[in-house]
Protein backbone atom coordinates (compact mmCIF):
# COMPACT_ATOMS: atom_id res chain seq x y z
CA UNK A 1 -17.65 -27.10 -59.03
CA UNK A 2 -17.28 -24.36 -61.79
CA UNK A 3 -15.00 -21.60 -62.32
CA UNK A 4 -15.29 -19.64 -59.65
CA UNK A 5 -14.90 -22.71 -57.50
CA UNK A 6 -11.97 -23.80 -59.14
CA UNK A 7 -10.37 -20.71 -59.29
CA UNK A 8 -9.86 -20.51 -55.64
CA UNK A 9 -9.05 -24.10 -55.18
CA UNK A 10 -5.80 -24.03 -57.48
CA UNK A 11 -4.93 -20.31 -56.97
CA UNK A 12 -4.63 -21.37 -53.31
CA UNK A 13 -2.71 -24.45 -53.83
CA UNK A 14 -0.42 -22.42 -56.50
CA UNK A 15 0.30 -19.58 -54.24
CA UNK A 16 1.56 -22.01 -51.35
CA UNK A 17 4.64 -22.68 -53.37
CA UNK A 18 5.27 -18.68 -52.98
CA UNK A 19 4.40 -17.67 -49.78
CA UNK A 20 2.33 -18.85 -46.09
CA UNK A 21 -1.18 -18.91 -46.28
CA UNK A 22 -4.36 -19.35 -44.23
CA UNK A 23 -7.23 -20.13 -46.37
CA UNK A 24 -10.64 -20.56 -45.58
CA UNK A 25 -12.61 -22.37 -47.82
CA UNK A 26 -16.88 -23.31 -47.79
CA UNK A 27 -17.29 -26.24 -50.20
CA UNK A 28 -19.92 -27.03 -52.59
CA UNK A 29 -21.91 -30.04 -52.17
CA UNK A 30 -20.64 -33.47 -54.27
CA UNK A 31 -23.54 -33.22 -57.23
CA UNK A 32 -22.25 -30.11 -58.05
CA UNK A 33 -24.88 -27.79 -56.29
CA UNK A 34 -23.78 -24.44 -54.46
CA UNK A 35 -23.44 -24.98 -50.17
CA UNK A 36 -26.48 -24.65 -48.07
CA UNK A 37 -28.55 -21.51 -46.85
CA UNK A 38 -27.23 -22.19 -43.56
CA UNK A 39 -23.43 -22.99 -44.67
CA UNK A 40 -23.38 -19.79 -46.30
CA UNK A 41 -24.62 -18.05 -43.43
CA UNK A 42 -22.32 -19.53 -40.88
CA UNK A 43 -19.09 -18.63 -43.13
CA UNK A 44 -18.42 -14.99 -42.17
CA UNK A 45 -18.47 -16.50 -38.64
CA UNK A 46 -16.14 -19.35 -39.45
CA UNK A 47 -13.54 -16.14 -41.20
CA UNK A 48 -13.96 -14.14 -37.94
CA UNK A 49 -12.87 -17.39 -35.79
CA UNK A 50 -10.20 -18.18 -37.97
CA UNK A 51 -9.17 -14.40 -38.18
CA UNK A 52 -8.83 -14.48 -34.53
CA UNK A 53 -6.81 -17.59 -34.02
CA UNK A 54 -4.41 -16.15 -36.51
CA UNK A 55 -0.72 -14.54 -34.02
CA UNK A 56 -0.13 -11.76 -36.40
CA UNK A 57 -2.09 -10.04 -39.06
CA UNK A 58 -1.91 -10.99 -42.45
CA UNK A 59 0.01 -9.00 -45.66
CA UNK A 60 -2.90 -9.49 -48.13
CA UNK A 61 -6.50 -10.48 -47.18
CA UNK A 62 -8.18 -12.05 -50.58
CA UNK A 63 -11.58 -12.43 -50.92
CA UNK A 64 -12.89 -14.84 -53.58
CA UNK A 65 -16.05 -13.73 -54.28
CA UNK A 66 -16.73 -9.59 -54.53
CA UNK A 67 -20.72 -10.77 -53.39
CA UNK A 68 -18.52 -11.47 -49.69
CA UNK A 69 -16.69 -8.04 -49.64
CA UNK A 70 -18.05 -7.67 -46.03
CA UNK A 71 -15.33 -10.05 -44.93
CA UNK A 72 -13.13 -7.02 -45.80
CA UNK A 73 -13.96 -5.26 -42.85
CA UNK A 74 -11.44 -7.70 -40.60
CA UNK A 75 -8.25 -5.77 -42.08
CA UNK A 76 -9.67 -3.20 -39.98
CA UNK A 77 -8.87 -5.05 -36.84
CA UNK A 78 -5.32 -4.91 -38.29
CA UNK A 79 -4.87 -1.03 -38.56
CA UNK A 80 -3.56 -0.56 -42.13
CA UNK A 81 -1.24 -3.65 -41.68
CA UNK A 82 -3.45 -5.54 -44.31
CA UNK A 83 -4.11 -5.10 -47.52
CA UNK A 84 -7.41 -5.94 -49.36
CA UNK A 85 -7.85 -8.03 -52.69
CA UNK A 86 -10.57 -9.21 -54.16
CA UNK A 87 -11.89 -11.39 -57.11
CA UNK A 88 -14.61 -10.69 -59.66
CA UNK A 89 -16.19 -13.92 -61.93
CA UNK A 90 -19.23 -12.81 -63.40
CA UNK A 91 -22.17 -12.80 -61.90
CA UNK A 92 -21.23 -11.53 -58.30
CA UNK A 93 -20.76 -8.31 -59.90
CA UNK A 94 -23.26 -8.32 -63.03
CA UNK A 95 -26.38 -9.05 -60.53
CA UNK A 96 -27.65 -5.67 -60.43
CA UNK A 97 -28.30 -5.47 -64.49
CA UNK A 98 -31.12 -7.75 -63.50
CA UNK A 99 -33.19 -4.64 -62.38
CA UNK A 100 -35.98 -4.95 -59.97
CA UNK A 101 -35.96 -4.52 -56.02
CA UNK A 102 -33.17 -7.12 -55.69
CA UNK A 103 -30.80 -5.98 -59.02
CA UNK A 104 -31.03 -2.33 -57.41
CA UNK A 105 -30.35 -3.19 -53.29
CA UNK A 106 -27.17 -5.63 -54.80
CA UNK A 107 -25.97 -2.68 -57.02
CA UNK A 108 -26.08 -0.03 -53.81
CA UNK A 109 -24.07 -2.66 -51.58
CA UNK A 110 -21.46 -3.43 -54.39
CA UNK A 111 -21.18 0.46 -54.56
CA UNK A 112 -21.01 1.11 -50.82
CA UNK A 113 -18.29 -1.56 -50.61
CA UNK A 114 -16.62 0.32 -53.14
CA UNK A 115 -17.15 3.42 -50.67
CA UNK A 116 -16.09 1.56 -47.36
CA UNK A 117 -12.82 0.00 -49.54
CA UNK A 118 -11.50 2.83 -51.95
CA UNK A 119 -7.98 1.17 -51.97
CA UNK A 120 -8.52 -1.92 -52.88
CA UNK A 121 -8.18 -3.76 -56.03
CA UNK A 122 -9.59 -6.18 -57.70
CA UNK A 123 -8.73 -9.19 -59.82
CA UNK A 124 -10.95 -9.60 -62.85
CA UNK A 125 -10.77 -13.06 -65.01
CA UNK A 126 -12.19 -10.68 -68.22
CA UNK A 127 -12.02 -7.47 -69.86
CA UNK A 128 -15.91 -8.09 -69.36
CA UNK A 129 -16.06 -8.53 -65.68
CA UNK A 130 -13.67 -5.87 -65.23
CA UNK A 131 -15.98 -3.22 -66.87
CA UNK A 132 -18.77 -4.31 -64.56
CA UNK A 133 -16.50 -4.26 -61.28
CA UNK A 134 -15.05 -0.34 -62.68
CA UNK A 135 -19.28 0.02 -63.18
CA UNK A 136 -20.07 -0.38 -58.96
CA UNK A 137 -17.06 1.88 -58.33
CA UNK A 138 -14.48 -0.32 -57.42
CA UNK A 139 -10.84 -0.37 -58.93
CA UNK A 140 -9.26 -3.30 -61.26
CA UNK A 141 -5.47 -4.21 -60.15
CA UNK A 142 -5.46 -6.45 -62.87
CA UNK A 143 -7.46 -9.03 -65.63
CA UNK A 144 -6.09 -12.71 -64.93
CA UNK A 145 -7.39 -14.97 -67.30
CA UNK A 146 -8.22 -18.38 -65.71
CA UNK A 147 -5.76 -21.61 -65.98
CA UNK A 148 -6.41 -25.53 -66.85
CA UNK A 149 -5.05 -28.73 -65.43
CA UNK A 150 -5.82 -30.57 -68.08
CA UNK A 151 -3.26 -32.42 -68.93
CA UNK A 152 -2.71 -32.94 -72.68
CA UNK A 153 -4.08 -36.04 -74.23
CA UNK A 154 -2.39 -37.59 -77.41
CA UNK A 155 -5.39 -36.70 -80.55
CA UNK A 156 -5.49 -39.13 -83.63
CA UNK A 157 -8.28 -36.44 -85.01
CA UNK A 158 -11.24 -38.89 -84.77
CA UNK A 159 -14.73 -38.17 -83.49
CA UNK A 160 -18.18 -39.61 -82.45
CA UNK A 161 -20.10 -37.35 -84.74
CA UNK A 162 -21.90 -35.91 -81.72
CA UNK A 163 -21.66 -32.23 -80.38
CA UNK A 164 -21.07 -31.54 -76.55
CA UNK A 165 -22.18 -29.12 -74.66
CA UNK A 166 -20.68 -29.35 -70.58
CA UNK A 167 -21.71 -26.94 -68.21
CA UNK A 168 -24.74 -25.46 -65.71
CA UNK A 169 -27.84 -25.73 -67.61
CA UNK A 170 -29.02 -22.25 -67.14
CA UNK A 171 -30.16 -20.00 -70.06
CA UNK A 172 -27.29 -17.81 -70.71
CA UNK A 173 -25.05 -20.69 -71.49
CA UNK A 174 -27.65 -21.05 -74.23
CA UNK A 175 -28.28 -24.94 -74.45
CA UNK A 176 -31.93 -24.42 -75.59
CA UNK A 177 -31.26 -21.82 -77.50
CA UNK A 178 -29.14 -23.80 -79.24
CA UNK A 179 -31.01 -27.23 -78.91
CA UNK A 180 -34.58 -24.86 -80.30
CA UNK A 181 -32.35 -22.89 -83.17
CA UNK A 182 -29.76 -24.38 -84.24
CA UNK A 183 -29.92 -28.25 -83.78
CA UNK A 184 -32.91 -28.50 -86.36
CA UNK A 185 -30.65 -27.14 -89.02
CA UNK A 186 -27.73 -29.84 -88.81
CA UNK A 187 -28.17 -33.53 -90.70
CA UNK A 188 -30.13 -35.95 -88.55
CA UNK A 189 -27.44 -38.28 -87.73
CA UNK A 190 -25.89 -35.33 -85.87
CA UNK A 191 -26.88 -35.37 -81.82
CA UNK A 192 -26.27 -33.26 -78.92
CA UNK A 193 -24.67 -34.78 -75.49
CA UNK A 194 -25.25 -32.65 -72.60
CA UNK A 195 -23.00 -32.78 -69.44
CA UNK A 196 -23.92 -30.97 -66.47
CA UNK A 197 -26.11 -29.78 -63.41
CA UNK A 198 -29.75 -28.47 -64.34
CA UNK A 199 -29.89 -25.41 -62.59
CA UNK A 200 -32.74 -24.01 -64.22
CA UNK A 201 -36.21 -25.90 -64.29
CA UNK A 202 -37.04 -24.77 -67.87
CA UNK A 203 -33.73 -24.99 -69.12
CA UNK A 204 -33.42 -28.42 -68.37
CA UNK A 205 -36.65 -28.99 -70.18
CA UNK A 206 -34.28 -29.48 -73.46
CA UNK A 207 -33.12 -33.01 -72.27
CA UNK A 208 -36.16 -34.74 -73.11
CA UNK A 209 -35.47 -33.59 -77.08
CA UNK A 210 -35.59 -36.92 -79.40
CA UNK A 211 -31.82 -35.91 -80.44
CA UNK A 212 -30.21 -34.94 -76.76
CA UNK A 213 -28.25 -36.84 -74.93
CA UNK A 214 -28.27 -36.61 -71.34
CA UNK A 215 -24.80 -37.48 -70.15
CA UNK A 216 -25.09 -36.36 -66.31
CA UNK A 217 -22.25 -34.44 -64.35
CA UNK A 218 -18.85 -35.85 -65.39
CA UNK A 219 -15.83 -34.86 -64.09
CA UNK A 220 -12.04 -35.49 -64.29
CA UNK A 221 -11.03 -38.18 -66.87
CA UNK A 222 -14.50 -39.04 -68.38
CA UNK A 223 -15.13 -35.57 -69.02
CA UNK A 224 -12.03 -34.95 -70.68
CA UNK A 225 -12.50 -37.88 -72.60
CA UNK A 226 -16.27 -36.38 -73.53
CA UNK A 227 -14.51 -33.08 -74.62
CA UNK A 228 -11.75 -35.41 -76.98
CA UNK A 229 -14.26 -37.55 -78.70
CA UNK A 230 -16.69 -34.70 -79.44
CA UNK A 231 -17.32 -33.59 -82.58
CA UNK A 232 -17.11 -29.91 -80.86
CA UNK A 233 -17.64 -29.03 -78.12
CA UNK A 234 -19.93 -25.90 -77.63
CA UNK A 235 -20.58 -22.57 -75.76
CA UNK A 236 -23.56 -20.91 -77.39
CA UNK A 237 -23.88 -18.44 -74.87
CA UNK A 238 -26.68 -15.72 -75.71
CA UNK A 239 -28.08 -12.12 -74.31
CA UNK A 240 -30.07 -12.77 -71.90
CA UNK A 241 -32.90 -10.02 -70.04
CA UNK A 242 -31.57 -10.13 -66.75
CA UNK A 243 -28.39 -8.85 -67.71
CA UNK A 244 -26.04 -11.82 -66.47
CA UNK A 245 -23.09 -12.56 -68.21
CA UNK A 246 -20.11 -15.09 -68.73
CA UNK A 247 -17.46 -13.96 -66.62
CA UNK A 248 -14.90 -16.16 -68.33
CA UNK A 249 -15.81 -19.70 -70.04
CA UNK A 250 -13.56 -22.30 -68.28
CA UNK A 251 -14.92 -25.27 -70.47
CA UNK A 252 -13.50 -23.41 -73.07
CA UNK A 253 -9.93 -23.85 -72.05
CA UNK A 254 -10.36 -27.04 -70.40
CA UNK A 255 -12.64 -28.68 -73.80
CA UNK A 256 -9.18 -27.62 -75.83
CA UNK A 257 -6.61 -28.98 -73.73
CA UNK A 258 -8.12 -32.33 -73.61
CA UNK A 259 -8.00 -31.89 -77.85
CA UNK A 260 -11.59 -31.07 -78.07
CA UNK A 261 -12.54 -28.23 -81.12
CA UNK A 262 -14.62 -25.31 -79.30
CA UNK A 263 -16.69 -23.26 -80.85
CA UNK A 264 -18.17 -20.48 -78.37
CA UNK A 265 -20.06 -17.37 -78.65
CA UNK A 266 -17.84 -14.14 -79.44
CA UNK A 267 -19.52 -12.19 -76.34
CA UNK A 268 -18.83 -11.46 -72.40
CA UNK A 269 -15.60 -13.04 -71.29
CA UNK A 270 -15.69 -16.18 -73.67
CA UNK A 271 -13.52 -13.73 -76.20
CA UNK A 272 -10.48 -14.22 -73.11
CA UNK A 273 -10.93 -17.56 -73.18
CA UNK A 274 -10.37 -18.51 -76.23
CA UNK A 275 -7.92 -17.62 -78.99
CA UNK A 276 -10.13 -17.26 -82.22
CA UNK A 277 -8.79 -19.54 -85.16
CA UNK A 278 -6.14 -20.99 -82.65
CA UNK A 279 -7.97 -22.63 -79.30
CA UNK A 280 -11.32 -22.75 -80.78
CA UNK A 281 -13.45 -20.63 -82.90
CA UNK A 282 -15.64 -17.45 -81.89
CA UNK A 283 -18.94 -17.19 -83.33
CA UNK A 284 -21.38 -14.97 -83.84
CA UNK A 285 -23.96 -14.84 -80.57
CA UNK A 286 -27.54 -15.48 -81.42
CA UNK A 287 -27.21 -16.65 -85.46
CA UNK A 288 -28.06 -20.14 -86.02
CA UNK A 289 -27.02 -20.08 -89.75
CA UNK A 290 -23.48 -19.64 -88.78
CA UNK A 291 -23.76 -22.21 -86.37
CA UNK A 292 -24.73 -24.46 -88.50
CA UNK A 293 -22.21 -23.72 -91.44
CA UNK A 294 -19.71 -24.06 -88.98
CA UNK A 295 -20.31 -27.12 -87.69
CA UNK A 296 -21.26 -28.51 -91.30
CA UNK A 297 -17.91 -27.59 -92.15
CA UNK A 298 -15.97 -29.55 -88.96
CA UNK A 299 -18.08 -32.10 -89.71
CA UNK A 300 -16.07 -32.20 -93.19
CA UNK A 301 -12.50 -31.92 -91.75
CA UNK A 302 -9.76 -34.46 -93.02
CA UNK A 303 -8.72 -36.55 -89.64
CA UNK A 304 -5.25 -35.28 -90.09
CA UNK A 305 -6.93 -31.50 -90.29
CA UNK A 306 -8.66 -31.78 -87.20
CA UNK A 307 -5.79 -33.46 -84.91
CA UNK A 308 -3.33 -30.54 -86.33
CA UNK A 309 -5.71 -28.22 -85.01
CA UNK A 310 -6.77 -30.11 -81.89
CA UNK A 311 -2.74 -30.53 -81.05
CA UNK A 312 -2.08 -26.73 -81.45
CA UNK A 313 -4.77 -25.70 -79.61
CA UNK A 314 -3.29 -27.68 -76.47
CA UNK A 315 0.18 -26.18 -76.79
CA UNK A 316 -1.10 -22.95 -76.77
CA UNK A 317 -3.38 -23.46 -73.80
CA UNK A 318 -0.25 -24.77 -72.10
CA UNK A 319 1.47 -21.83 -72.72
CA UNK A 320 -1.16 -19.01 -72.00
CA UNK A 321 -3.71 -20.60 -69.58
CA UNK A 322 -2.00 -21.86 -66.44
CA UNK A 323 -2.46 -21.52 -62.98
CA UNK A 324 0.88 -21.02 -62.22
CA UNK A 325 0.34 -18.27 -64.67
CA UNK A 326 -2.29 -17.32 -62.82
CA UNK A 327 -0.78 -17.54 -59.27
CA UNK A 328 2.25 -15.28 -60.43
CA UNK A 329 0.51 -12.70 -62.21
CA UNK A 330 -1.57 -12.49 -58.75
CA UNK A 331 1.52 -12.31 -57.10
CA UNK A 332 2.95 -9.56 -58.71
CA UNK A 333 -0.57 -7.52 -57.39
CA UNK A 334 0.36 -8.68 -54.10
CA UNK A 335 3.83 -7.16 -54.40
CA UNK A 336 2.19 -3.81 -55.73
CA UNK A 337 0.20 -3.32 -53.48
């Protein structure tokens, strides 16, 4: 249901047009939510049974998800026939800059994975998620930005004067901070719509603000069309004291290629996902006077401005952030290694 979800969903379906696969896949749940306790319990033992059925072992085992790197262990069973990849996002690798019992025991199992697999690489979707996968020891192959399927969507450069904000409300994404900061400094008429999951009790507190609009997940067309009509769309994304950060920023490339304006936070992996001046506009984490002027000043855009912006930003994220992009570049690790 977010980035890391979609990543292995299309990467999979891409790389079938290159070679065979056998993938093995635990869904999320329909509202958006993460599986189960007990569906992520049973998956290493629905890998193993699959690994078993399988007559011959595979080139290239990939693991989605470096918090899984256990699953690694099977290319054992294939003496040195397989290879090991796997992918970093975010917070599977930035959990142990949380600190405590919990941040410390996840850092010492990243870094005894990185003992137990010294050969393998891994695929990071930003230059900041690769410097926290070289931090537990393990080795980048490669930085893959993520893709978009969203398919461009003719612009006329018009707007609903409201700002949009899609995405898991948890606080680094910084919704409150920017509902608490920011919001109060922008003209009255101007509102914030909010699409997404409430993963966070207190973040979701902001929704019952006089001004904030509480759209509910969308998906697929209506959310494209909620990126289009925005006024922007945002990523406010702030520090935050456990130490988690954005691994990438899909709604970043997604908001533009629908002809949305983006304006995200110039921190963590948002500065890969979007092209400063070009596919949205980086600002400065954490200063809610440059919000604001910022905003002010979209808000003042001619019509024909905005959809000359709005229409180069989607050619560019056509050229640069694809998932058959994505699925070669991947490729070409496979081939390497």
């Amino acid at each position: 249901m977010g980035g890391m979800e979609t990543y292995a969903k299309r990467l999979t379906e891409e790389l079938a047009a290159f070679l065979s696969l056998e993938v093995v896949a635990l869904r999320g749940r329909d509202d958006g939510r993460p599986p189960s306790i007990q569906a992520l319990l049973l998956f290493p033992f629905q890998v193993l049974r699959r690994w078993l059925a399988l007559k011959q072992a595979p080139k290239i085992l990939h693991i989605g998800d470096m918090a899984i790197w256990p699953i690694g262990m099977l290319a054992w069973l294939a003496r040195g026939r397989t290879k090991v990849i796997l992918s970093a996002h975010g917070t599977d690798v930035s959990f142990p800059r949380r600190g405590g019992l919990k941040g410390s025991l996840y850092g010492a199992y990243l870094r005894f994975g990185a003992s137990v697999f010294p050969n393998a690489r891994v695929l990071a979707n930003s230059q900041a998620t690769a410097a926290a996968v070289n931090a537990a020891g393990w080795k980048v192959g490669a930085v893959i930005p993520l893709g978009t399927d969203a398919a461009a969507q003719s612009v006329e450069g018009t707007h609903n004067g409201r700002i949009l904000f899609a995405g898991r409300l948890v606080p680094l994404k910084g919704c409150s901070w920017f509902v608490e900061n920011v919001l109060p400094l922008l003209p009255p008429e101007i509102e914030l719509d909010v699409a997404g999951t409430i993963w966070d009790a207190q973040e979701g507190q902001i929704l019952s603000q006089p001004r904030v609009n509480y759209l509910g997940y969308l998906k697929g067309p209506a959310l494209a069309e909620a990126y289009r009509s925005a006024l922007c769309v945002i990523l406010p994304n702030v520090a935050v004291a456990n130490g988690q950060f954005e691994g990438f920023g899909l709604v970043a490339i997604e908001a533009a290629a629908a002809g949305g304006v983006v304006l995200a936070s110039n921190r963590d992996g948002l500065v890969d996902a979007v092209i400063d001046g070009r596919t949205g506009i980086l600002l400065p984490s954490g200063e809610p006077e440059s919000w604001r002027d910022q905003i002010i000043s979209l808000q003042n855009w001619r019509r024909e401005e905005r959809a000359e912006f709005a229409k180069e930003s989607q050619k560019l994220i056509g050229l640069e952030f694809t998932w058959k992009r994505v699925a070669t570049d991947t490729m070409k690790i496979y081939n390497a290694t």
